[in-house]
C-alpha atoms as a PDB file:
ATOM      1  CA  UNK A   1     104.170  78.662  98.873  1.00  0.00           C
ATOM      2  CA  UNK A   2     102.601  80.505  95.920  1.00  0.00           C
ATOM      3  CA  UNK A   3     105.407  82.934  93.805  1.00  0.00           C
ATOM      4  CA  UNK A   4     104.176  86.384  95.211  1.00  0.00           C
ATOM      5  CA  UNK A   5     104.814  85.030  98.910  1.00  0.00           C
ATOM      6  CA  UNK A   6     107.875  83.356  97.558  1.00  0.00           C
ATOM      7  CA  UNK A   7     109.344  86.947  96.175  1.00  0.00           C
ATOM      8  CA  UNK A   8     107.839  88.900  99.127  1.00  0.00           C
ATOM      9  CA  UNK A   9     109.760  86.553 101.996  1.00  0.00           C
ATOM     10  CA  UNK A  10     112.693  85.688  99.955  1.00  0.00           C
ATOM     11  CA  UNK A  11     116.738  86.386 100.448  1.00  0.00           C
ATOM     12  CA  UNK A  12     115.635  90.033  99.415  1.00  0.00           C
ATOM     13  CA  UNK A  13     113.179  90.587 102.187  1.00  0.00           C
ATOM     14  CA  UNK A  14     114.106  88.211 104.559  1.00  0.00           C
ATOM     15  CA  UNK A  15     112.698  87.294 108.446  1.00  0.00           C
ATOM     16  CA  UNK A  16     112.592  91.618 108.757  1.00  0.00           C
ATOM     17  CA  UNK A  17     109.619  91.582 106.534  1.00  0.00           C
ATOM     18  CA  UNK A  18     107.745  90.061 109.246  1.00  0.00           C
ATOM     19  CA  UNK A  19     108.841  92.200 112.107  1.00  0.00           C
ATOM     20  CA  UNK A  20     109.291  96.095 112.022  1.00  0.00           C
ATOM     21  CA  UNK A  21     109.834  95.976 108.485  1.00  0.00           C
ATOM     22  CA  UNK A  22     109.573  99.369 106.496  1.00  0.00           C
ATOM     23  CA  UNK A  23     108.427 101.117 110.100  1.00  0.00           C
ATOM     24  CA  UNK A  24     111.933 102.388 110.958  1.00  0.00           C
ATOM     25  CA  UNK A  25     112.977 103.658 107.662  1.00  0.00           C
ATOM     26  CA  UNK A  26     109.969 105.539 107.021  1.00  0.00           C
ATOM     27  CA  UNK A  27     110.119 106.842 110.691  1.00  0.00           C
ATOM     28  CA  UNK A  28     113.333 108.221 109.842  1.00  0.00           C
ATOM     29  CA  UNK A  29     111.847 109.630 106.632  1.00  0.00           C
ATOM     30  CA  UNK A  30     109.017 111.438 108.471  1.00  0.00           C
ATOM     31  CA  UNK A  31     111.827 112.495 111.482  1.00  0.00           C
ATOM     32  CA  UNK A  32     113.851 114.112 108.734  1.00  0.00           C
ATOM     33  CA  UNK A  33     111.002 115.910 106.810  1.00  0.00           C
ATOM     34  CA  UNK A  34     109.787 117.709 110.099  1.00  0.00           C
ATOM     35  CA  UNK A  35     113.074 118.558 110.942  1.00  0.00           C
ATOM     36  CA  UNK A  36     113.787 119.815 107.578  1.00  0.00           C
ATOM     37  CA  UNK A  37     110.553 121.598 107.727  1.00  0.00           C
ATOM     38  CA  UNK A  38     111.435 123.195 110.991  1.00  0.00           C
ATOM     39  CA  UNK A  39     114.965 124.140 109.474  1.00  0.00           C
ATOM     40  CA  UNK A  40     113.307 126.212 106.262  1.00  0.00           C
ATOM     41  CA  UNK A  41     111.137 128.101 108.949  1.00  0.00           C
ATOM     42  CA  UNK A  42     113.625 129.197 110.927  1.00  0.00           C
ATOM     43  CA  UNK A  43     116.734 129.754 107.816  1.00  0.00           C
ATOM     44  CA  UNK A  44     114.248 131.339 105.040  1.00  0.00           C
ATOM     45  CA  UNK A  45     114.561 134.683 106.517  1.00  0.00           C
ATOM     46  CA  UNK A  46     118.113 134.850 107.304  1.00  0.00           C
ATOM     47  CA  UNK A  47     119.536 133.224 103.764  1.00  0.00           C
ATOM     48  CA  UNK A  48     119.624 136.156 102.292  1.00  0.00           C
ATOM     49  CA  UNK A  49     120.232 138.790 104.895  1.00  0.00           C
ATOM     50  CA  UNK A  50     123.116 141.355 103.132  1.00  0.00           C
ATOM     51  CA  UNK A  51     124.011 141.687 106.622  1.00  0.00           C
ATOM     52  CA  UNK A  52     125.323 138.432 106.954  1.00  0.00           C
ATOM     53  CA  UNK A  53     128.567 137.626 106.081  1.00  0.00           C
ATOM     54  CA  UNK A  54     128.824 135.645 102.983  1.00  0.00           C
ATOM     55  CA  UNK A  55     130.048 132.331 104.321  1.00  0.00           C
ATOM     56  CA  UNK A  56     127.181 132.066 106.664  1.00  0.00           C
ATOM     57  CA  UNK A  57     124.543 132.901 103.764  1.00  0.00           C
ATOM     58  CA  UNK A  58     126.333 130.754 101.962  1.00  0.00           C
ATOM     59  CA  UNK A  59     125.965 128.032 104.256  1.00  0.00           C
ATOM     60  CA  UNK A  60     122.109 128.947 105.226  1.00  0.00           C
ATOM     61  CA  UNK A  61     121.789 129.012 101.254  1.00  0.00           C
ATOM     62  CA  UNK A  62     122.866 125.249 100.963  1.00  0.00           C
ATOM     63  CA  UNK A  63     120.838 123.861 103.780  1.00  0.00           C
ATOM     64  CA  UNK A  64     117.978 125.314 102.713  1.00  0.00           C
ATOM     65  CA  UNK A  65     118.012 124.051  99.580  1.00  0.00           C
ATOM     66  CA  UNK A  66     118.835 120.098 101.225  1.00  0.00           C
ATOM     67  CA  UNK A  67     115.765 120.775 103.427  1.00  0.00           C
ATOM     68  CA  UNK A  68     113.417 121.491 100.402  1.00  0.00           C
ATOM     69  CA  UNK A  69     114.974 118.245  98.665  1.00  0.00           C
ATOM     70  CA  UNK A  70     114.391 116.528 101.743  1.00  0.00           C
ATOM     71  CA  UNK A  71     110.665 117.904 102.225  1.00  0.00           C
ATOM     72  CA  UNK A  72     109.680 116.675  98.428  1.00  0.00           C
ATOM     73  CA  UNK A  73     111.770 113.403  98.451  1.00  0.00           C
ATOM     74  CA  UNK A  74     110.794 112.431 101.397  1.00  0.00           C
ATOM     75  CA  UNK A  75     107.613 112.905 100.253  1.00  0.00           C
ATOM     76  CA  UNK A  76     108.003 110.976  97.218  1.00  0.00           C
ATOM     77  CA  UNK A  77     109.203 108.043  99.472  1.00  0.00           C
ATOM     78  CA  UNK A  78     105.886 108.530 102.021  1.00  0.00           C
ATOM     79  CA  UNK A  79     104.221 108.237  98.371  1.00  0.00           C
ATOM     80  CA  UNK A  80     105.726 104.880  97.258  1.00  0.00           C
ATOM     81  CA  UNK A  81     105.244 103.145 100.621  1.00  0.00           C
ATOM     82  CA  UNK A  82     101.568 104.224 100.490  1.00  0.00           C
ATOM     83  CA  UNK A  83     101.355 102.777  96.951  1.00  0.00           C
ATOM     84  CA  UNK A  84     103.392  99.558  97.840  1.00  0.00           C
ATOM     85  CA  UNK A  85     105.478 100.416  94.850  1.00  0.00           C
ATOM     86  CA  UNK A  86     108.875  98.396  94.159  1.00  0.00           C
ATOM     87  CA  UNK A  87     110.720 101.905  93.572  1.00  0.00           C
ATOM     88  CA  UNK A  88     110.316 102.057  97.300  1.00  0.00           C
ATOM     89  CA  UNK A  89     113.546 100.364  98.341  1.00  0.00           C
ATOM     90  CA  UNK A  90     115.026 102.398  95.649  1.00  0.00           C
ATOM     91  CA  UNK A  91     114.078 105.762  96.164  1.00  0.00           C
ATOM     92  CA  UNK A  92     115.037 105.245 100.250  1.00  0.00           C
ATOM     93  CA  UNK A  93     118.553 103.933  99.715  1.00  0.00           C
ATOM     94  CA  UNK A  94     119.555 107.070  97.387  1.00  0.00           C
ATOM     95  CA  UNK A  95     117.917 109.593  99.973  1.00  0.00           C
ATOM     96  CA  UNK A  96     119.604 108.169 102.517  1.00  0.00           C
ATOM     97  CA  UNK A  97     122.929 108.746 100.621  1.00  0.00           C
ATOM     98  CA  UNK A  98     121.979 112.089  99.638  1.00  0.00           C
ATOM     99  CA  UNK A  99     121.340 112.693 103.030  1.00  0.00           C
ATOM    100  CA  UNK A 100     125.072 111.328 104.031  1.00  0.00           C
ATOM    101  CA  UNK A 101     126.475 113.630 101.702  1.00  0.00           C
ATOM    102  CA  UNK A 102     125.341 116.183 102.491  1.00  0.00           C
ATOM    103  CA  UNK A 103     126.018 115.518 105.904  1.00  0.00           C
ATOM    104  CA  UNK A 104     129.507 114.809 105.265  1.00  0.00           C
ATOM    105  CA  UNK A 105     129.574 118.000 103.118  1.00  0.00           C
ATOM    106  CA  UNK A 106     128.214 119.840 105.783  1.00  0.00           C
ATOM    107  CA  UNK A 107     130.829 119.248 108.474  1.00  0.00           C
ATOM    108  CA  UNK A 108     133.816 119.285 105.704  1.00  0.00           C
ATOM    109  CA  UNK A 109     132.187 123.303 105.351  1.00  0.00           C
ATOM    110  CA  UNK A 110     131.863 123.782 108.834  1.00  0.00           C
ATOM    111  CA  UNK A 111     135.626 122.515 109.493  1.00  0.00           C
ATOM    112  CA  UNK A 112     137.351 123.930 106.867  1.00  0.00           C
ATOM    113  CA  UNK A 113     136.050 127.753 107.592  1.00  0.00           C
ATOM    114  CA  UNK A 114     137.829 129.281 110.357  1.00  0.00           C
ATOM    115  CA  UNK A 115     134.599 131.753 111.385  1.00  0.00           C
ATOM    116  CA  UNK A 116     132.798 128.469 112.627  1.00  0.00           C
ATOM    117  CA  UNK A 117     133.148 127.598 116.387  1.00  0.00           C
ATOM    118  CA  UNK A 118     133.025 123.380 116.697  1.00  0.00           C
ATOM    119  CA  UNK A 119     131.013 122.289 119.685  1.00  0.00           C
ATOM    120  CA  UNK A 120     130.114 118.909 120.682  1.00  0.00           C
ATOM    121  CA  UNK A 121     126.807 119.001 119.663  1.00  0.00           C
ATOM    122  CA  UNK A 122     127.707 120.299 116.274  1.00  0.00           C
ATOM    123  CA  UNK A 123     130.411 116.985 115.883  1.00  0.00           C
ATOM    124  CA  UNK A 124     127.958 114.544 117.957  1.00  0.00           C
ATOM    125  CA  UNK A 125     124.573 115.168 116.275  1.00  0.00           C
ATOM    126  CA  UNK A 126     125.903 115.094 112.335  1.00  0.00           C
ATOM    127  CA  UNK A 127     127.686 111.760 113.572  1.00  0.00           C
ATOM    128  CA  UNK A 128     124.755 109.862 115.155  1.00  0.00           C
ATOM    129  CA  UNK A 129     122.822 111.427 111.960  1.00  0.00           C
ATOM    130  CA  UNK A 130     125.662 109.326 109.526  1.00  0.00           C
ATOM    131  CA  UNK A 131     125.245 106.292 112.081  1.00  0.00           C
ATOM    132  CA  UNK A 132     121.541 106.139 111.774  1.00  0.00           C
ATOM    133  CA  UNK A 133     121.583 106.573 108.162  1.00  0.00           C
ATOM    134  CA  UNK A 134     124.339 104.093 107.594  1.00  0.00           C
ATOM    135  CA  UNK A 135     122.500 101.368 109.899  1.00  0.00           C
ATOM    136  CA  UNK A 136     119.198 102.449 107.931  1.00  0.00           C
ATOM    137  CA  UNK A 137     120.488 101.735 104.927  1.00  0.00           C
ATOM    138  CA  UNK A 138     122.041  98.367 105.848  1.00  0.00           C
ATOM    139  CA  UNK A 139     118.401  97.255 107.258  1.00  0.00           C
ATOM    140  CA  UNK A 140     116.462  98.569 103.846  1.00  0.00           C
ATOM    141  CA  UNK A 141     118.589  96.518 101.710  1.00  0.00           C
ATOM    142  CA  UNK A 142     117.588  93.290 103.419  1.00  0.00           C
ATOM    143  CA  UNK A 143     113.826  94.458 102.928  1.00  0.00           C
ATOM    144  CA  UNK A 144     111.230  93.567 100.389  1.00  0.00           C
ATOM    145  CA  UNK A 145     110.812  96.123  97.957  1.00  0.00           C
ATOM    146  CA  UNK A 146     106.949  96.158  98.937  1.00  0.00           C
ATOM    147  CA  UNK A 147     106.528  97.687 102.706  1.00  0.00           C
ATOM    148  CA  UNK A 148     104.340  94.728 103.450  1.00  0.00           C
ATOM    149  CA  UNK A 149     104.625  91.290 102.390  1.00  0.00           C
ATOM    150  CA  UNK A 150     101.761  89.732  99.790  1.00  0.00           C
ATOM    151  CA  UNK A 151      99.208  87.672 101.399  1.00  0.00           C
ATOM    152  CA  UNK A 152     100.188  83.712 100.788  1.00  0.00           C
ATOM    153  CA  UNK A 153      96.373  82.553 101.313  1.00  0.00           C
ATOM    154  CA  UNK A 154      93.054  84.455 100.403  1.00  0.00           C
ATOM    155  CA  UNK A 155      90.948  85.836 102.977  1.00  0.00           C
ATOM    156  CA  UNK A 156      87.431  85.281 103.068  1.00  0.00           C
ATOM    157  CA  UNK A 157      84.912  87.937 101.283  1.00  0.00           C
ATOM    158  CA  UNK A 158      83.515  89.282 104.791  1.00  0.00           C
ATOM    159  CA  UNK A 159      86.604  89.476 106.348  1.00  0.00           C
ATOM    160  CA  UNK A 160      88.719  92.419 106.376  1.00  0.00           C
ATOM    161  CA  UNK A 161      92.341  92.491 107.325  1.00  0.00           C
ATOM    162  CA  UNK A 162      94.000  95.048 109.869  1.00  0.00           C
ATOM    163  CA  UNK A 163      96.240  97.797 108.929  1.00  0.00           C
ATOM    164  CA  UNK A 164      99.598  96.772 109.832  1.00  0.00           C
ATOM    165  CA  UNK A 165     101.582  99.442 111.911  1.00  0.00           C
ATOM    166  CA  UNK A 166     103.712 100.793 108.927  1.00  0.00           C
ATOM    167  CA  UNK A 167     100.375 101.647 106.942  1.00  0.00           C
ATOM    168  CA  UNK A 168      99.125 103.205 109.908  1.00  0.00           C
ATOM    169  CA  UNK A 169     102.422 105.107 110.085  1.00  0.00           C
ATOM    170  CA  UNK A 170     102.453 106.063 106.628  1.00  0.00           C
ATOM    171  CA  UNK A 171      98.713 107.073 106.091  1.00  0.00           C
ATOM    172  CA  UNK A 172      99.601 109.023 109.421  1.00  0.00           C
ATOM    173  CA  UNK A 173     102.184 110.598 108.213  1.00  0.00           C
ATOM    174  CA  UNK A 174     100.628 111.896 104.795  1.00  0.00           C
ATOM    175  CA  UNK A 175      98.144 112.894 106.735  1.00  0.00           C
ATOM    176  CA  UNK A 176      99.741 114.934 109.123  1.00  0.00           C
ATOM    177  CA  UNK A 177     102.201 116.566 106.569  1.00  0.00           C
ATOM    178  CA  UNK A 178      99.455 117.458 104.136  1.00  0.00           C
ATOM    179  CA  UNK A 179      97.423 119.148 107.283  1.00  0.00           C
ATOM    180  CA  UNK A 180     100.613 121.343 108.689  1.00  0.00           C
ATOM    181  CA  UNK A 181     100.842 122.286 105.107  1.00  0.00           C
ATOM    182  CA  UNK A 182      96.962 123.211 105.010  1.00  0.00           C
ATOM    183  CA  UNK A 183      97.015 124.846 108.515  1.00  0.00           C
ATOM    184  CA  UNK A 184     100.485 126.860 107.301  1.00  0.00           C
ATOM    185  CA  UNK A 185      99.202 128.074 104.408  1.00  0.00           C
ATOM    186  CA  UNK A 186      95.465 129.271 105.929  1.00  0.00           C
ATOM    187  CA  UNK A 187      97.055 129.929 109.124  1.00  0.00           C
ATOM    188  CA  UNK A 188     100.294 132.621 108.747  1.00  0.00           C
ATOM    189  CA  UNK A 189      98.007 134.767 105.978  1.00  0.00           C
ATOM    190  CA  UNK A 190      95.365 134.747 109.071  1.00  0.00           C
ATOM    191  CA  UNK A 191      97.531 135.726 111.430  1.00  0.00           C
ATOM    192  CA  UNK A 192      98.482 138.699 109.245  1.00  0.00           C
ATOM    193  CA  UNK A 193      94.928 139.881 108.537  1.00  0.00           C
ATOM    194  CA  UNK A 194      94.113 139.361 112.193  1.00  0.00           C
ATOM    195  CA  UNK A 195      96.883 141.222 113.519  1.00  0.00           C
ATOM    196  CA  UNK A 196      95.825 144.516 111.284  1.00  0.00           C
ATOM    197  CA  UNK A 197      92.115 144.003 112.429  1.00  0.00           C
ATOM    198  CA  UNK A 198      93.340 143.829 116.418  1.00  0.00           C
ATOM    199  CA  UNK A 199      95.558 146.763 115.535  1.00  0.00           C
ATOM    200  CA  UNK A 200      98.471 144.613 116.971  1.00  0.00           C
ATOM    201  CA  UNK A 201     101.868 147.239 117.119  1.00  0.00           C
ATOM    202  CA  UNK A 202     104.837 146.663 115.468  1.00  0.00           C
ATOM    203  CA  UNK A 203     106.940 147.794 117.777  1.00  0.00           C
ATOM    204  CA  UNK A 204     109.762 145.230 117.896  1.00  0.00           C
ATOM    205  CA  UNK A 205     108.304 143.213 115.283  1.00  0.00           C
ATOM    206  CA  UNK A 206     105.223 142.221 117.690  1.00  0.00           C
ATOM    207  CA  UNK A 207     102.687 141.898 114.941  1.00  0.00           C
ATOM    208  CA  UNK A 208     104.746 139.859 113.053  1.00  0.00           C
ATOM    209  CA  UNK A 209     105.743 137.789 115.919  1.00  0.00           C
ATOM    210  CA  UNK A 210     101.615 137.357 116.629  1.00  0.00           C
ATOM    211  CA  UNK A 211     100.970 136.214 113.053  1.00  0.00           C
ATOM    212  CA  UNK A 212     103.917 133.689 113.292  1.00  0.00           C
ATOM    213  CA  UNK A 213     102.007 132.295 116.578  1.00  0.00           C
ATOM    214  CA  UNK A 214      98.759 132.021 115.005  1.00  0.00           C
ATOM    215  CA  UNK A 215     100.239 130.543 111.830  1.00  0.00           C
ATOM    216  CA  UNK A 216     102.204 127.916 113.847  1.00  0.00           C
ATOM    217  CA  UNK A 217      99.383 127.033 116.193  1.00  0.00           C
ATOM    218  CA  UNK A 218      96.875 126.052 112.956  1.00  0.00           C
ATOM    219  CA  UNK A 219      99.269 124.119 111.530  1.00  0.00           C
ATOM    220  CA  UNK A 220      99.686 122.130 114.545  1.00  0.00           C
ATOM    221  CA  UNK A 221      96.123 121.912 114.641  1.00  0.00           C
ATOM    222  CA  UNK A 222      96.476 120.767 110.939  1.00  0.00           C
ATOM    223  CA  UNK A 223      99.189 118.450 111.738  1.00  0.00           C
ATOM    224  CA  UNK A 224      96.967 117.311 114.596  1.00  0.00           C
ATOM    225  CA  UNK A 225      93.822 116.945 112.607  1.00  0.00           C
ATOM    226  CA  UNK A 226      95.542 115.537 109.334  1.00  0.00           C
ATOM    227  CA  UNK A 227      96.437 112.342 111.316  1.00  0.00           C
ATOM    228  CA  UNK A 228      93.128 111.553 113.340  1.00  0.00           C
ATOM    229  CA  UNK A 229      91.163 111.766 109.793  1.00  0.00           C
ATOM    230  CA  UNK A 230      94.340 109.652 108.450  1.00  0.00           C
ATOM    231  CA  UNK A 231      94.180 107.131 110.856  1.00  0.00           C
ATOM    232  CA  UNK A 232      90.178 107.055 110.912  1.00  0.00           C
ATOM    233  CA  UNK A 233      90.397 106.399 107.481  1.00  0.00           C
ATOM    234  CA  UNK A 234      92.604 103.785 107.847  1.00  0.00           C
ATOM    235  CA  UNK A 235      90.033 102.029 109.938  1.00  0.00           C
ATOM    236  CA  UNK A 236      87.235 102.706 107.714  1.00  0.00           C
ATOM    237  CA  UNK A 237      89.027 100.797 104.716  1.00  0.00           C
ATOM    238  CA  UNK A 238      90.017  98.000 106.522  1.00  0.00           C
ATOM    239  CA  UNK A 239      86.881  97.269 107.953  1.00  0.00           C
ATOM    240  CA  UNK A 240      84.699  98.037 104.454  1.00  0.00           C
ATOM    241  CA  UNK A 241      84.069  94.511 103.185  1.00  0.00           C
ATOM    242  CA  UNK A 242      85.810  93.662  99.693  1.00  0.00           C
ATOM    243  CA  UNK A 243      83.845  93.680  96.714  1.00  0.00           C
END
């Protein structure tokens, strides 16, 4: 066994390099950025509502800001595993304790002001969230710092290997992400013009509820078409023939 095989399939990477490997983490990853997405859609306009009291803005405030850290890390991490860099195993292990802390921080807020009503969803979901991420981080540590391990014999010239599920997932991923973005950015400024050239009313915010639906419905066509050309892609580099 040459060195490169040796370091990818040694005590750092262990038998988990050859099974799901990097797959669950960056599921998580991608889970967390479309939640976190979801979550500065729905708090943006409320953050700063004077109307609010100021513990609740306060509160919107914070979360906000951990979804737009989680949006770019994330990100960053999609980045790495796409790149195979060693900063991979890195980068995941201190967003996944940023991400505890913040969880932790989050029901230490929620418990020590009075104004908050505790449900069991809002005690159940930020406890399977510090499970998961506990568990997660457990699993990375026994992973390579590559997301896939190096290839121990050459392949032929005409031969071209097949994407392995994580690089499908990732390239998906990216993909996806980077056509929601597209679609949200074409799509809400659409919806706006289109609602003044329909002459949609106001009344009750209805134009601005019709430019929200046409903004959300391209970027799920974005998010839809940013991971068929990801994946196709995919296909089309593995099957090109290596120099």
């Amino acid at each position: 066994m040459d060195a490169a095989s040796s370091g990818a399939m040694g005590p750092s990477g262990g038998d988990l390099g050859k099974g799901w490997g990097w797959t669950p983490p960056l599921a998580w990853v991608a889970l967390t950025m479309l939640l976190a997405a979801s979550g500065v859609y729905s708090t943006l306009p409320h953050a700063w509502n004077p109307s609010l009291p100021a513990f609740l803005t306060t509160y919107l405030q914070a979360s906000l800001g951990v979804s737009v850290v989680n949006i770019l890390w994330g990100g960053w991490i999609l980045a790495a595993a796409h790149s195979r860099s060693r900063a991979l195993r890195r980068g995941f292990l201190a967003w996944q304790s940023f991400n505890i802390v913040a969880v932790a921080a989050s029901v230490g807020y929620t418990g020590f002001v009075a104004e908050f009503v505790t449900t069991a969803s809002s005690v159940f979901l930020p406890l399977m969230e510090f499970a998961v991420g506990i568990a997660l981080i457990v699993y990375a540590r026994r992973l390579p710092d590559a997301p896939a391990p190096a290839v121990p014999a050459p392949v032929p010239a005409t031969a071209g290997r097949k994407p392995s599920a994580a690089l499908y997932l990732v390239n998906g991923v990216i993909g996806g992400i980077v056509g929601a973005i597209l679609g949200g950015v074409a799509g809400f400024p659409f919806g706006a013009l289109l609602a003044d050239v329909l002459d949609i009313s106001c009344f009750e915010g209805g134009c601005g509820y019709f430019a929200a639906a046409i903004g959300l419905l391209l970027i799920l066509v974005g998010l839809v078409a940013g991971i068929v050309v990801a994946v196709m892609r995919t296909r089309r580099a593995a099957r090109r023939p290596p120099a």
